[in-house]
C-alpha atoms as a PDB file:
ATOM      1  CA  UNK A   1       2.216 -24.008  -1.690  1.00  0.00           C
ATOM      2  CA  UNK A   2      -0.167 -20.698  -1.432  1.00  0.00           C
ATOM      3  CA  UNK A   3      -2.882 -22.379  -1.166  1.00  0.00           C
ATOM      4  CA  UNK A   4      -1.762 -24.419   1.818  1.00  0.00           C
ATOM      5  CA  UNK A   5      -0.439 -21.957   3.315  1.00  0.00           C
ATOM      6  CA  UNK A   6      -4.298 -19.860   2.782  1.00  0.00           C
ATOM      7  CA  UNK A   7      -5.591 -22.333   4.139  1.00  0.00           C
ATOM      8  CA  UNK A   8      -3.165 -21.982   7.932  1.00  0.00           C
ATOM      9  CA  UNK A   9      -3.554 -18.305   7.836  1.00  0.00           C
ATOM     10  CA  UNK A  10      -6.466 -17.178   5.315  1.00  0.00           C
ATOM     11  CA  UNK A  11      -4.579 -13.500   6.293  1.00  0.00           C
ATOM     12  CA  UNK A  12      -1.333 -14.296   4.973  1.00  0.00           C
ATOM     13  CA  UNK A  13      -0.099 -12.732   1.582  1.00  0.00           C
ATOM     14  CA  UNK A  14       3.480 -13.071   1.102  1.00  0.00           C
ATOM     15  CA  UNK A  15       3.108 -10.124  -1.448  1.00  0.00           C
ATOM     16  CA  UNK A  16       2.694  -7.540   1.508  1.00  0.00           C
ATOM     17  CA  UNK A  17       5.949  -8.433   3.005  1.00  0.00           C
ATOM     18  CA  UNK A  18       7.525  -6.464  -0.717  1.00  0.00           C
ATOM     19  CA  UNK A  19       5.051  -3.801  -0.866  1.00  0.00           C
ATOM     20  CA  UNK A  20       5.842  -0.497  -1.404  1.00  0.00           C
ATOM     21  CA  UNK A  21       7.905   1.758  -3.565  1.00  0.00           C
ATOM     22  CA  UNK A  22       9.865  -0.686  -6.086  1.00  0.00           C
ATOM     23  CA  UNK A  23       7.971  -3.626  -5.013  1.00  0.00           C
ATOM     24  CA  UNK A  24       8.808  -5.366  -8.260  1.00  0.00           C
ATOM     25  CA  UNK A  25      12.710  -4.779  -7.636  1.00  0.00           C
ATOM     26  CA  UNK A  26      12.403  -6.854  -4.320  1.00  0.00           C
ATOM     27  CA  UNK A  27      12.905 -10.338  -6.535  1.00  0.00           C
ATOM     28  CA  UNK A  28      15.144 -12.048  -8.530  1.00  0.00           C
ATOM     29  CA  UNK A  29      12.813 -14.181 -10.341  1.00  0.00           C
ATOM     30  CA  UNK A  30       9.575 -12.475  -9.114  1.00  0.00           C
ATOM     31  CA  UNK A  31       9.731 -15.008  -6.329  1.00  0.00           C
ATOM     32  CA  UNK A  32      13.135 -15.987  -4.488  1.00  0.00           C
ATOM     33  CA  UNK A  33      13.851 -11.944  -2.419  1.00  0.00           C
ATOM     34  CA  UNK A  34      16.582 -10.659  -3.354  1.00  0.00           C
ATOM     35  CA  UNK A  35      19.288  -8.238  -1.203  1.00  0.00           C
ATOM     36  CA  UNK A  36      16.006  -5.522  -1.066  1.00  0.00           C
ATOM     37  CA  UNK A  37      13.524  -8.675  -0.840  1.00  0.00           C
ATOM     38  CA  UNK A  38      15.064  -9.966   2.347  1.00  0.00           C
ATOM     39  CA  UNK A  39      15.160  -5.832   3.839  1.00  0.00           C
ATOM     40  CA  UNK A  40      11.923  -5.329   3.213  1.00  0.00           C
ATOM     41  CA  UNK A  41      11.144  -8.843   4.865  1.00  0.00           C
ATOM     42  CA  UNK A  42      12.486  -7.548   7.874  1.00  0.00           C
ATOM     43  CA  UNK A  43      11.111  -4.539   8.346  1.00  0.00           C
ATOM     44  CA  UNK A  44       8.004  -6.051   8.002  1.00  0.00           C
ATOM     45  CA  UNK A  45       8.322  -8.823  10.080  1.00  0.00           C
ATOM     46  CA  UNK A  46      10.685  -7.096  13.061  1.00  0.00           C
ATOM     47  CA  UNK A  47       7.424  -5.903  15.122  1.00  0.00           C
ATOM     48  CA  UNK A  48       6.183  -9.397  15.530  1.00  0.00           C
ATOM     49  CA  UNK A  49       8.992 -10.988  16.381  1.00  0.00           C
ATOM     50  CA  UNK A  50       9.990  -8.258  18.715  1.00  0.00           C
ATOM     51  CA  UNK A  51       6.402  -8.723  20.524  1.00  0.00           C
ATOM     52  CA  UNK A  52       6.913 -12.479  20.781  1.00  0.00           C
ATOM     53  CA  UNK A  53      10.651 -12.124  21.955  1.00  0.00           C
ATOM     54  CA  UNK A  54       9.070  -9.475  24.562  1.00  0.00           C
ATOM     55  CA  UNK A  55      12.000  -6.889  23.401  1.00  0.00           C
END
């Protein structure tokens, strides 16, 4: 699934959306985002959507 998902958006690394302090505690498994996964996720992604939403 990476790799297709490279290949859309060569920029994409889903690993930046949990970086940080205590990146490691942002998983479950070290994949499915847990409770601090899914904050982090937002922070992260808020801008973007906020641009595209023009709010």
């Amino acid at each position: 699934m990476s790799q297709r998902i490279q290949k859309l958006d060569p920029n994409f690394r889903a690993a930046a959306l949990f970086d940080g302090p205590f990146a490691r505690d942002c998983t479950v498994d070290g994949c499915h985002p847990n409770d601090l996964g899914f904050s982090r996720m937002a922070l992260k992604i808020t801008p973007a959507i906020s641009r595209v939403l023009n709010l």
